[in-house]
N, C-alpha and C. Protein backbone atom coordinates (compact mmCIF):
# COMPACT_ATOMS: atom_id res chain seq x y z
N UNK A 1 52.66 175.10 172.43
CA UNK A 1 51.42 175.67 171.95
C UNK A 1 50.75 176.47 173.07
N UNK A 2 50.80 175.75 174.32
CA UNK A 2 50.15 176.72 175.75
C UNK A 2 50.85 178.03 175.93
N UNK A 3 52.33 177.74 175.60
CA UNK A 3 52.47 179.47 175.57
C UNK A 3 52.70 180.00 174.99
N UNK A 4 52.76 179.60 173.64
CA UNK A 4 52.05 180.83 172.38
C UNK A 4 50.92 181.45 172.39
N UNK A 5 50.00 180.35 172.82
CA UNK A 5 48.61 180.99 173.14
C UNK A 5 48.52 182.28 174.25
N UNK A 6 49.38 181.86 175.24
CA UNK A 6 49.58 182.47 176.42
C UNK A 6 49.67 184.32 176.18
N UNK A 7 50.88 184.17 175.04
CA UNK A 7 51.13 185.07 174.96
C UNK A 7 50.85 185.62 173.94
N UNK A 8 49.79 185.39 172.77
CA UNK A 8 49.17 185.92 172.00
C UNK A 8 47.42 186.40 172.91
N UNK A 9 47.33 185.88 173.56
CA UNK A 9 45.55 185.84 174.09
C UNK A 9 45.81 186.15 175.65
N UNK A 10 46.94 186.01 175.92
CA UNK A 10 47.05 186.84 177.43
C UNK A 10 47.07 185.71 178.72
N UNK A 11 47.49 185.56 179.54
CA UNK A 11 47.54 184.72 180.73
C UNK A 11 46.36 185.06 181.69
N UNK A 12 45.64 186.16 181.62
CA UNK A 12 45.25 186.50 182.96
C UNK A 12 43.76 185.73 182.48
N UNK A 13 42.85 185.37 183.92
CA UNK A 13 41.51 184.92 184.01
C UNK A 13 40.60 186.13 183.44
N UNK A 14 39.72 185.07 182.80
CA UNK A 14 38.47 185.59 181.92
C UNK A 14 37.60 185.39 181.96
N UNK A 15 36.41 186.22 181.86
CA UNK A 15 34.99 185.76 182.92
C UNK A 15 34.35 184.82 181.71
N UNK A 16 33.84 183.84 182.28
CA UNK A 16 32.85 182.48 181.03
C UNK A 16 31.32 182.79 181.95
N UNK A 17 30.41 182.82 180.90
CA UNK A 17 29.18 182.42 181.44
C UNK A 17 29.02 181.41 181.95
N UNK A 18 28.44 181.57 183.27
CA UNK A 18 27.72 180.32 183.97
C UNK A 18 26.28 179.20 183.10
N UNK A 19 27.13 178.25 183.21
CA UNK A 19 25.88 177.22 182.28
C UNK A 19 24.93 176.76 183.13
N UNK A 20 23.69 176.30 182.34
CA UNK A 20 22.91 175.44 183.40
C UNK A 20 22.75 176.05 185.00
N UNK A 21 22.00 177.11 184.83
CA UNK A 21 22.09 177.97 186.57
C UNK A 21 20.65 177.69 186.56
N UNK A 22 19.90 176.17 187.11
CA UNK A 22 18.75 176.19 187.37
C UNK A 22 18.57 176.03 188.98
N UNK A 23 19.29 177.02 189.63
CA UNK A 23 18.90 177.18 190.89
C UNK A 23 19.90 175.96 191.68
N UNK A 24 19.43 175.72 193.32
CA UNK A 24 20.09 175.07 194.30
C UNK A 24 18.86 173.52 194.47
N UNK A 25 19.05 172.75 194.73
CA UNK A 25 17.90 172.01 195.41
C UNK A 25 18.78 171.54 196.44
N UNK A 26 17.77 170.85 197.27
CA UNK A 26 18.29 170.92 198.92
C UNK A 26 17.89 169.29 199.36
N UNK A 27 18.82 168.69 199.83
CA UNK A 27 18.75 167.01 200.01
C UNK A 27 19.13 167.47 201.80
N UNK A 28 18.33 166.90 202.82
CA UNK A 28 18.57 167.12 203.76
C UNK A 28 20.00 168.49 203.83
N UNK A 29 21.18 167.88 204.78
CA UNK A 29 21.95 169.23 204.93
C UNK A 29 22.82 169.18 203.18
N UNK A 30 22.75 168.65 202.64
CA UNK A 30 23.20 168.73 201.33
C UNK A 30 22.50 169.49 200.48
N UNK A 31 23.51 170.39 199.84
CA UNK A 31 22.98 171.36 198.79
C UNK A 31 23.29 170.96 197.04
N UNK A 32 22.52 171.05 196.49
CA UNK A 32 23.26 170.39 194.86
C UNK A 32 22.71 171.83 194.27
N UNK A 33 23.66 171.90 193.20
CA UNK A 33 23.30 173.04 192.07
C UNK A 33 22.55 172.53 190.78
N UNK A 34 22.11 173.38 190.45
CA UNK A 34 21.47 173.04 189.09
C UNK A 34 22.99 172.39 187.97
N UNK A 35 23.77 173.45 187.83
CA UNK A 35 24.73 173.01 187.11
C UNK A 35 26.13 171.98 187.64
N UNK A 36 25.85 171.90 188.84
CA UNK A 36 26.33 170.18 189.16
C UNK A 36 25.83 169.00 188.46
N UNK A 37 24.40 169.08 188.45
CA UNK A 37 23.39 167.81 188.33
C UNK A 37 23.53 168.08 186.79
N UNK A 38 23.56 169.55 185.91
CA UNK A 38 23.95 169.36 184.68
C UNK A 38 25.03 168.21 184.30
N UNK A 39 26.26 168.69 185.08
CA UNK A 39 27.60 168.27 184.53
C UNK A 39 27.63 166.84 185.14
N UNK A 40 26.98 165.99 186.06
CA UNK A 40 26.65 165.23 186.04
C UNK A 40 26.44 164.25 185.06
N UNK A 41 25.07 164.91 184.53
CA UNK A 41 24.54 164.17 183.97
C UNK A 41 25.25 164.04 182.37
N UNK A 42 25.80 165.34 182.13
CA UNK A 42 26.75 164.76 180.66
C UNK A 42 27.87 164.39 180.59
N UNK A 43 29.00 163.92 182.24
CA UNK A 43 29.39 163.13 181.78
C UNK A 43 29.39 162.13 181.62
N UNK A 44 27.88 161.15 181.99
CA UNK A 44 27.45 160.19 182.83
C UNK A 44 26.96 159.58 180.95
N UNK A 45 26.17 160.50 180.33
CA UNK A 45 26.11 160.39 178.94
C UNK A 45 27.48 160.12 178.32
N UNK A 46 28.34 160.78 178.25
CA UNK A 46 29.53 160.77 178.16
C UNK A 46 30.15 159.18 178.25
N UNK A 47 30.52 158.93 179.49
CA UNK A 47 30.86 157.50 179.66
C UNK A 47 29.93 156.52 179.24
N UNK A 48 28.31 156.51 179.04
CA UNK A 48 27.84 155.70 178.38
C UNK A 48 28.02 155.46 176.73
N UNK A 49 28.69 156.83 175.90
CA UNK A 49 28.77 156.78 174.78
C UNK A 49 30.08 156.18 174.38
N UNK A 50 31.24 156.73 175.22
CA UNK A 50 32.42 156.08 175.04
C UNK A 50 32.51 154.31 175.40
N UNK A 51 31.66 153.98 176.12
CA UNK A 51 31.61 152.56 176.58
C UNK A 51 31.06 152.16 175.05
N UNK A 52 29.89 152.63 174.51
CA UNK A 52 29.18 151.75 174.02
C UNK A 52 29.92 151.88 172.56
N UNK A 53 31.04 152.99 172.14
CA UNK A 53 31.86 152.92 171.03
C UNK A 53 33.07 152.30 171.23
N UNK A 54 33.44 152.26 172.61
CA UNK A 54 34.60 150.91 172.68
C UNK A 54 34.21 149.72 172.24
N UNK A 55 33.38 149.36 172.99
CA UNK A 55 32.93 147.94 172.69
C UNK A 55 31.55 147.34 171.88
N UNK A 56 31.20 147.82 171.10
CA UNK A 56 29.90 148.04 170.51
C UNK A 56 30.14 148.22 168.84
N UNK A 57 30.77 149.07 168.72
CA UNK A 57 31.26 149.57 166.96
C UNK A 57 32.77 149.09 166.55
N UNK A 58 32.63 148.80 165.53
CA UNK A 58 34.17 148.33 164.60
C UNK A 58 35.05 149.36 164.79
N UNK A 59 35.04 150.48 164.72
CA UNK A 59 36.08 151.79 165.36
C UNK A 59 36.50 150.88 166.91
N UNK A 60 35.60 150.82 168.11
CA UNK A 60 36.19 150.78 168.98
C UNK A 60 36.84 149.07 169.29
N UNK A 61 36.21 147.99 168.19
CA UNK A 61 37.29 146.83 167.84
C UNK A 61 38.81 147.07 167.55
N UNK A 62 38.40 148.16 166.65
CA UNK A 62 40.13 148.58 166.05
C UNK A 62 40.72 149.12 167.53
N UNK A 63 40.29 150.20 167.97
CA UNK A 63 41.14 150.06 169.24
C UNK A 63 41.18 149.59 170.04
N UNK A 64 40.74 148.34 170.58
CA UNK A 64 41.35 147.41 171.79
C UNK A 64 42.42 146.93 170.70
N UNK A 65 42.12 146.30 169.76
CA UNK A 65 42.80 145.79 169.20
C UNK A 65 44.28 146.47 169.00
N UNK A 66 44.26 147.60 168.30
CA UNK A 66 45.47 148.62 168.30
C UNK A 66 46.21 148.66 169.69
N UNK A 67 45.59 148.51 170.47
CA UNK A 67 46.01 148.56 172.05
C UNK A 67 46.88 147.24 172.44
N UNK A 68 46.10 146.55 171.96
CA UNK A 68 46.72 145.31 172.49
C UNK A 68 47.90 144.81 171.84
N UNK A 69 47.93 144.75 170.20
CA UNK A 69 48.77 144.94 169.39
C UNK A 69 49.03 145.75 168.65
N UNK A 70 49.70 146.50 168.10
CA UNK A 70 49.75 147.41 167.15
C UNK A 70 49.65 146.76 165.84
N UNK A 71 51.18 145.94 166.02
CA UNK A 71 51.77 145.27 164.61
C UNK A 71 50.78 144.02 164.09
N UNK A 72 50.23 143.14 165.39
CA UNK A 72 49.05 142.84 164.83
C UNK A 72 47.46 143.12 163.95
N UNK A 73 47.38 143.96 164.69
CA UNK A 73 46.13 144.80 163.99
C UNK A 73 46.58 145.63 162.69
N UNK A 74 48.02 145.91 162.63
CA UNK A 74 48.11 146.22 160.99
C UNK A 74 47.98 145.51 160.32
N UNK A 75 48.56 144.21 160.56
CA UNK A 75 48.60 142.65 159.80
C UNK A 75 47.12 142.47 159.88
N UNK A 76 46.23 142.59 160.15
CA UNK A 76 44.92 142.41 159.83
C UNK A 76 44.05 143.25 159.55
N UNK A 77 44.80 144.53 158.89
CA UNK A 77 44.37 145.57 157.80
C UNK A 77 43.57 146.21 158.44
N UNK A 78 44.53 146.63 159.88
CA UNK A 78 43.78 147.89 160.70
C UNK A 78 44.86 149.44 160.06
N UNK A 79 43.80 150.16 160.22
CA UNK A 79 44.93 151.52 160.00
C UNK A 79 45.10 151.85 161.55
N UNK A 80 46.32 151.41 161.93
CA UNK A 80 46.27 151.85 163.18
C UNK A 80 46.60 153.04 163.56
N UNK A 81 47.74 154.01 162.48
CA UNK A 81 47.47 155.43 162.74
C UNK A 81 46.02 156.09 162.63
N UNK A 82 45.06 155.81 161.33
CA UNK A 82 43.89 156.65 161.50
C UNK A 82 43.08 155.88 162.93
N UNK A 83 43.11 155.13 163.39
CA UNK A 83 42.70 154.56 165.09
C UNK A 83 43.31 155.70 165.81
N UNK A 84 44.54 155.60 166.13
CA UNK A 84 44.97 156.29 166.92
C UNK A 84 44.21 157.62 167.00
N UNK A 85 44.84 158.45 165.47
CA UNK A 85 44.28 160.17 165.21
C UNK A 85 42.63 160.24 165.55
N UNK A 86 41.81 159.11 165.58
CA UNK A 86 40.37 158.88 165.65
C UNK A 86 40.56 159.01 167.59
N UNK A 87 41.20 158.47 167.97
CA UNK A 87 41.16 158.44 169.53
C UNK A 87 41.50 159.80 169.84
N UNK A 88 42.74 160.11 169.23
CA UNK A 88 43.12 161.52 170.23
C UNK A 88 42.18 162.72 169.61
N UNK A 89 41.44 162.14 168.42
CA UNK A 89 40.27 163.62 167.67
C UNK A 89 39.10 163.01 169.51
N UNK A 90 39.06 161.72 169.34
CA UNK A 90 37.57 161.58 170.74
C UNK A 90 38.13 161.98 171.85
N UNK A 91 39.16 161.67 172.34
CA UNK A 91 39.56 162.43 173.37
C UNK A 91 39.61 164.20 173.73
N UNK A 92 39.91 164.59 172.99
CA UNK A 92 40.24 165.77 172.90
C UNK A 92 38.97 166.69 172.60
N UNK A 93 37.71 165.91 171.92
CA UNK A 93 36.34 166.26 172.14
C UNK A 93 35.75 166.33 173.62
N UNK A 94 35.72 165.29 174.03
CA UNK A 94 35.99 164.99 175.27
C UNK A 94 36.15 165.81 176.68
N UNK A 95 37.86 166.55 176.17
CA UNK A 95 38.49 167.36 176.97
C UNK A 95 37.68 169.07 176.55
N UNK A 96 37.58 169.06 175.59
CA UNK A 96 36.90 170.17 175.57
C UNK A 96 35.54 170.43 175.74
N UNK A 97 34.55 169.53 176.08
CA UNK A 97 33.12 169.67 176.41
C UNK A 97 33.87 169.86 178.08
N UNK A 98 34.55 168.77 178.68
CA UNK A 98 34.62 168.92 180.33
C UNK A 98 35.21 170.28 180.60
N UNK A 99 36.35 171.01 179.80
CA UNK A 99 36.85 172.38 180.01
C UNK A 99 35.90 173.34 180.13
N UNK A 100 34.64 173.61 178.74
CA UNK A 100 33.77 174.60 178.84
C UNK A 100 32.60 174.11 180.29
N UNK A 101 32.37 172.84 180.55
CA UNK A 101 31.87 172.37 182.13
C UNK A 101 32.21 173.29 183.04
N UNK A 102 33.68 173.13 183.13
CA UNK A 102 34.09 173.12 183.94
C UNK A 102 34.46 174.81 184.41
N UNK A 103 34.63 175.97 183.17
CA UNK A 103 34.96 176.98 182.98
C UNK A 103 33.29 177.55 183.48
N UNK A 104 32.30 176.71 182.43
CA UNK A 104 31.18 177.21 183.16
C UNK A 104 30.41 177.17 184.54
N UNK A 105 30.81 176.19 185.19
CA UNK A 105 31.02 176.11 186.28
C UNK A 105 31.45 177.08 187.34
N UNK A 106 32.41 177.41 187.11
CA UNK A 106 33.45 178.71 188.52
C UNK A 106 33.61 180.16 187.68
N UNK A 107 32.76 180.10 186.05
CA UNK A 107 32.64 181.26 185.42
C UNK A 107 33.93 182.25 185.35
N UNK A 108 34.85 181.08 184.71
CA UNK A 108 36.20 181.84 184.25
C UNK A 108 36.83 181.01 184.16
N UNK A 109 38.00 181.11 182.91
CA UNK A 109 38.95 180.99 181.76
C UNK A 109 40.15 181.30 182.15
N UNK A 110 41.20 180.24 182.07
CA UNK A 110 42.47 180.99 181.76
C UNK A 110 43.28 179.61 181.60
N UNK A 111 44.42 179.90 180.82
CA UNK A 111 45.46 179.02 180.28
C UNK A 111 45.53 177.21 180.86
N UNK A 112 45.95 177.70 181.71
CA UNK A 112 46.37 176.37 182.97
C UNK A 112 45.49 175.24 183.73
N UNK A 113 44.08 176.13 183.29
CA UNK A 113 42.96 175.39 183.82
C UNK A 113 42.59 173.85 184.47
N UNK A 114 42.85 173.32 183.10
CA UNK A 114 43.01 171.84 183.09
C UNK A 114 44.46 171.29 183.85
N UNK A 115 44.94 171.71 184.13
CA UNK A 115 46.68 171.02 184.35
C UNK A 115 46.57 170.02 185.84
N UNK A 116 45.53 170.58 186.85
CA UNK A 116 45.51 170.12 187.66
C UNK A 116 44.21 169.09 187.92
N UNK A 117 43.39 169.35 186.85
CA UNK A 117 42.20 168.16 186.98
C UNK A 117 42.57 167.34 185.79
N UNK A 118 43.87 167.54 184.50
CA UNK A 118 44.35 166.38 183.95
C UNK A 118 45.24 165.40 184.87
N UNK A 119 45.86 165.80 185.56
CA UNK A 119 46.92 165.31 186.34
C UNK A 119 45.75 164.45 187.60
N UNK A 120 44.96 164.73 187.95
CA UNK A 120 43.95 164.07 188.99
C UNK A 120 43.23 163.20 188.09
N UNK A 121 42.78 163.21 187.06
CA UNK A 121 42.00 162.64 185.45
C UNK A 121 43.13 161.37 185.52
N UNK A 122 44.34 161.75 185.19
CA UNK A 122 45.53 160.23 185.41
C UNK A 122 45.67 159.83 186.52
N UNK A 123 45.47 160.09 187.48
CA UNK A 123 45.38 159.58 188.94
C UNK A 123 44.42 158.70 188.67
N UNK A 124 42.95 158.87 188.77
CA UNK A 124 42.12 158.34 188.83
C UNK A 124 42.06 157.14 187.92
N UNK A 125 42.56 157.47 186.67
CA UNK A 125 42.52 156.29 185.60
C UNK A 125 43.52 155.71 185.87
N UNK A 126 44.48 155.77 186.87
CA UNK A 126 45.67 154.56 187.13
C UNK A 126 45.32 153.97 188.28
N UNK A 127 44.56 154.14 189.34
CA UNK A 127 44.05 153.88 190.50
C UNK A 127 42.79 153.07 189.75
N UNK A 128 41.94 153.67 188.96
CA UNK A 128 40.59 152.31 188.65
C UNK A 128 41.47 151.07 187.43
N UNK A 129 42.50 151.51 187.24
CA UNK A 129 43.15 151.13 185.91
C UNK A 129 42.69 151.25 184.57
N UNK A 130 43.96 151.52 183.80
CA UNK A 130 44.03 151.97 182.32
C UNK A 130 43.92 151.18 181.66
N UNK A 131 42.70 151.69 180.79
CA UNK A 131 42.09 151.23 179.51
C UNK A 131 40.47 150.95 180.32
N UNK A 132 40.19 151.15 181.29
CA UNK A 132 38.77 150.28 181.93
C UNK A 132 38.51 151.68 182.63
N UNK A 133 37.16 152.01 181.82
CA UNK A 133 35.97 152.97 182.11
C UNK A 133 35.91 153.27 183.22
N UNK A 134 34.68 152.30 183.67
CA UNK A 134 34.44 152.45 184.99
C UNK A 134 35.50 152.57 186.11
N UNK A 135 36.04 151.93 186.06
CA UNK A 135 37.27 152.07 187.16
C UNK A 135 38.00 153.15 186.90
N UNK A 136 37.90 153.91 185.71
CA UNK A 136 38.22 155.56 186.03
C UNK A 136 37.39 156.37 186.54
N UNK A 137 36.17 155.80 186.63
CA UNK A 137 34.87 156.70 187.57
C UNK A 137 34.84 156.20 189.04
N UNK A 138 35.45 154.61 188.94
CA UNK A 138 35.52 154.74 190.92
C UNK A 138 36.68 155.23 191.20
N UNK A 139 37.45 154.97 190.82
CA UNK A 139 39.30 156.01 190.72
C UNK A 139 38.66 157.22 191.19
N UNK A 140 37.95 158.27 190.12
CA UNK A 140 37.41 159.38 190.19
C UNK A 140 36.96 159.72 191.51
N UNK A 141 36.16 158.94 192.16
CA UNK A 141 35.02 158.76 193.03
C UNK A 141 36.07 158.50 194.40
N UNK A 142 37.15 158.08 194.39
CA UNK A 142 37.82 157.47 195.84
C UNK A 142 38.95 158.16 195.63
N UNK A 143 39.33 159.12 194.68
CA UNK A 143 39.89 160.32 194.96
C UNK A 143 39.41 161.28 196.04
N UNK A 144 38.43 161.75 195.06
CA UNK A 144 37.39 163.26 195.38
C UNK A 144 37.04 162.41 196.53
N UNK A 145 36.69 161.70 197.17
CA UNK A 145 36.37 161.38 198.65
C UNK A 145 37.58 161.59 199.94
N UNK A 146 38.73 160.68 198.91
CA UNK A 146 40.09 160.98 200.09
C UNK A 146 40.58 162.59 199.76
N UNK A 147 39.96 163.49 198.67
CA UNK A 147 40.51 164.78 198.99
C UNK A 147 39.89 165.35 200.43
N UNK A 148 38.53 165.37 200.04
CA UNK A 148 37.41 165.97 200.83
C UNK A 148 37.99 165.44 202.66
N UNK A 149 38.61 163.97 202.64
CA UNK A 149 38.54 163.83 204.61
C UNK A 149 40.04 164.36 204.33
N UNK A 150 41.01 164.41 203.41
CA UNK A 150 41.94 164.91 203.81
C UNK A 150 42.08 166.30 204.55
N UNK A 151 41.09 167.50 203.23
CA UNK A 151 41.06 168.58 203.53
C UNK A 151 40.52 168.88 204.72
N UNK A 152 39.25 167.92 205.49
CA UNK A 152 38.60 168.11 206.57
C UNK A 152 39.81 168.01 208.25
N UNK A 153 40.49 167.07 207.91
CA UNK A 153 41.65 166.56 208.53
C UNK A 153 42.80 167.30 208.87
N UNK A 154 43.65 167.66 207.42
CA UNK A 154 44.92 168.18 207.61
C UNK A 154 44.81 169.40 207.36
N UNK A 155 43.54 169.87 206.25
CA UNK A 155 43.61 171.41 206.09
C UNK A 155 43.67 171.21 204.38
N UNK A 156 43.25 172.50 203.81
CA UNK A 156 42.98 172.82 202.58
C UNK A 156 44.44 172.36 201.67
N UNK A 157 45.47 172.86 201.88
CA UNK A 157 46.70 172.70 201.51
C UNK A 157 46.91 171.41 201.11
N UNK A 158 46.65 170.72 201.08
CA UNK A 158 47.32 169.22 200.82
C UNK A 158 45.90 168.46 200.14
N UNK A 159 45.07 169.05 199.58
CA UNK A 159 43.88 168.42 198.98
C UNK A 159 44.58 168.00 197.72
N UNK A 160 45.79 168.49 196.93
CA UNK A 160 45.88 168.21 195.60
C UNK A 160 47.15 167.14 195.93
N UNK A 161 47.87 166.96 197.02
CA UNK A 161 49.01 166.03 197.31
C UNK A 161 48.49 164.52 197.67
N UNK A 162 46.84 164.80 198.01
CA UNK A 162 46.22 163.29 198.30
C UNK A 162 45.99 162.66 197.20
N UNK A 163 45.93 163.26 195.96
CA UNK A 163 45.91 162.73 194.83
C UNK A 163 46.78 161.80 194.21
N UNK A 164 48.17 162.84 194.37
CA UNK A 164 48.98 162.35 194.18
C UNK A 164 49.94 161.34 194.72
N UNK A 165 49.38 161.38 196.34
CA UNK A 165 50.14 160.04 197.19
C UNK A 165 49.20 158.99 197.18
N UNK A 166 47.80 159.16 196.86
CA UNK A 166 47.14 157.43 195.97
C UNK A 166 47.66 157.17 195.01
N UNK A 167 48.43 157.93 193.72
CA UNK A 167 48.63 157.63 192.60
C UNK A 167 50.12 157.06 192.98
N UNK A 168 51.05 157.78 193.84
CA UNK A 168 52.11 157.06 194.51
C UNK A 168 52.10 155.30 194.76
N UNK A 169 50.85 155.54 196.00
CA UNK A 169 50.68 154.43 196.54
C UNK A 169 50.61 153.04 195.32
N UNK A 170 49.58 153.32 194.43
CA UNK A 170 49.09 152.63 193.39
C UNK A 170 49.83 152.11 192.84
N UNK A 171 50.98 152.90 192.24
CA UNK A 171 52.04 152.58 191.28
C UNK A 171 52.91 151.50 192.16
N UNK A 172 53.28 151.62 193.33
CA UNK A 172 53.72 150.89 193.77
C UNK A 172 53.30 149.54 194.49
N UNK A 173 51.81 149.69 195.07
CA UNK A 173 51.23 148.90 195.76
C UNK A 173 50.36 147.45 194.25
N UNK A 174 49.82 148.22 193.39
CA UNK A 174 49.26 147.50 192.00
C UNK A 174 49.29 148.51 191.13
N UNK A 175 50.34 148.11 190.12
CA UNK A 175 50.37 149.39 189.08
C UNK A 175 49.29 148.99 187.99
N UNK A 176 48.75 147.42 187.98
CA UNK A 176 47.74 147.27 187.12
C UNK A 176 46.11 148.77 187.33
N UNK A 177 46.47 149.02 188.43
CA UNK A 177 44.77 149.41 188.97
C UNK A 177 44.23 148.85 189.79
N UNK A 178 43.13 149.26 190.33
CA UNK A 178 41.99 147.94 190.55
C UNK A 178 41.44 147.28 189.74
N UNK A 179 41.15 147.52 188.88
CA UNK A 179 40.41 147.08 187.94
C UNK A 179 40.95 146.62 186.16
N UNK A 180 42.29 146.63 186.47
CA UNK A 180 43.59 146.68 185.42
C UNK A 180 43.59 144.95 185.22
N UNK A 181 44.17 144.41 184.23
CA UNK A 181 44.92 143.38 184.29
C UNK A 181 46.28 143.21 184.60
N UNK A 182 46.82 142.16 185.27
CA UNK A 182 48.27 142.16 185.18
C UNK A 182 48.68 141.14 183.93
N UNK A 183 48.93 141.92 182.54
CA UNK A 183 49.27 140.87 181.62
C UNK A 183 51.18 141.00 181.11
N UNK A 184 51.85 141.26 181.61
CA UNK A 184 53.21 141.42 181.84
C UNK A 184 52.91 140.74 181.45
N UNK A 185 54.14 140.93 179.90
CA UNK A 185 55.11 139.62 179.21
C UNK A 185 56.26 139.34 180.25
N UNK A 186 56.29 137.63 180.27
CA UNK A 186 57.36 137.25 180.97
C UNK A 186 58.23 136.44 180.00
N UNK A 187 59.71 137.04 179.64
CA UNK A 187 60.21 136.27 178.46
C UNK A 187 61.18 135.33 179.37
């Protein structure tokens, strides 16, 4: 589908309006943007809404549940396909509020955009561990920190390989996460 699109709508970058441009404010030598503290703040809404429909509403019962069992939760007259199609319709809402963020943000568009902040997005959620919120926001958070001393350190070049050698490390060191369970069936 990415490169049908590609090549019906063109590969090259496309200028997006800048969102939320309410100026710079100034924290000692720290500078914040208006549309930082925007995108901030909705995904911060964001994770409070998805928390409180995981665990809060009968939709997000059905999916732990679906998660945990499938064949169970059918046997107790879950539709676990419309769960599922309900997750990847929220997800994919989701992905597209953070894309136009994120497009509005650096004020331009093009194909590939996401490929490298989905791939850091699974880093982070395997490092706080999968299925648990928050620990995809400290994941998030102890990424973007080890990019930042990497880049300060080794140089710009290798900001997107620190990602990927925590997500290394992880898999091998606790593939639960931090914040994961280890519930391995042991037969």
């Amino acid at each position: 589908v990415q490169n049908m699109l590609m090549i019906v709508f063109d590969s090259t970058r496309k200028p997006f309006p800048k969102l939320f441009d309410f100026g710079t404010f100034q924290i000692g030598n720290i500078t914040i943007t208006g549309s930082q503290i925007s995108m901030f703040v909705i995904a911060l809404v964001f994770l409070l809404l998805l928390t409180f429909i995981v665990n809060y509403t009968k939709i997000g019962l059905a999916m732990r549940a679906s998660r945990e069992n499938p064949k169970a939760a059918n046997l107790m007259g879950i539709d676990v396909r419309r769960v599922v199609t309900f997750t990847f319709f929220l997800s994919g809402m989701c992905a597209a509020v953070a894309g136009v963020l994120v497009a509005g943000y650096y004020q331009m568009v093009y194909p590939t955009m996401g490929v490298d902040a989905g791939l850091k997005g699974f880093a982070a959620a395997v490092l706080g561990g999968i299925g648990v919120l928050y620990g995809s926001v400290v994941g998030g958070v102890v990424i973007g920190i080890a990019e930042c001393i990497a880049t300060a350190f080794i140089g710009g070049n290798f900001r997107s390989a620190t990602a990927y050698l925590i997500l290394f490390l992880v898999l091998l060191i606790k593939p639960s996460g931090l914040f994961g369970k280890n519930d391995v069936d042991k037969v």
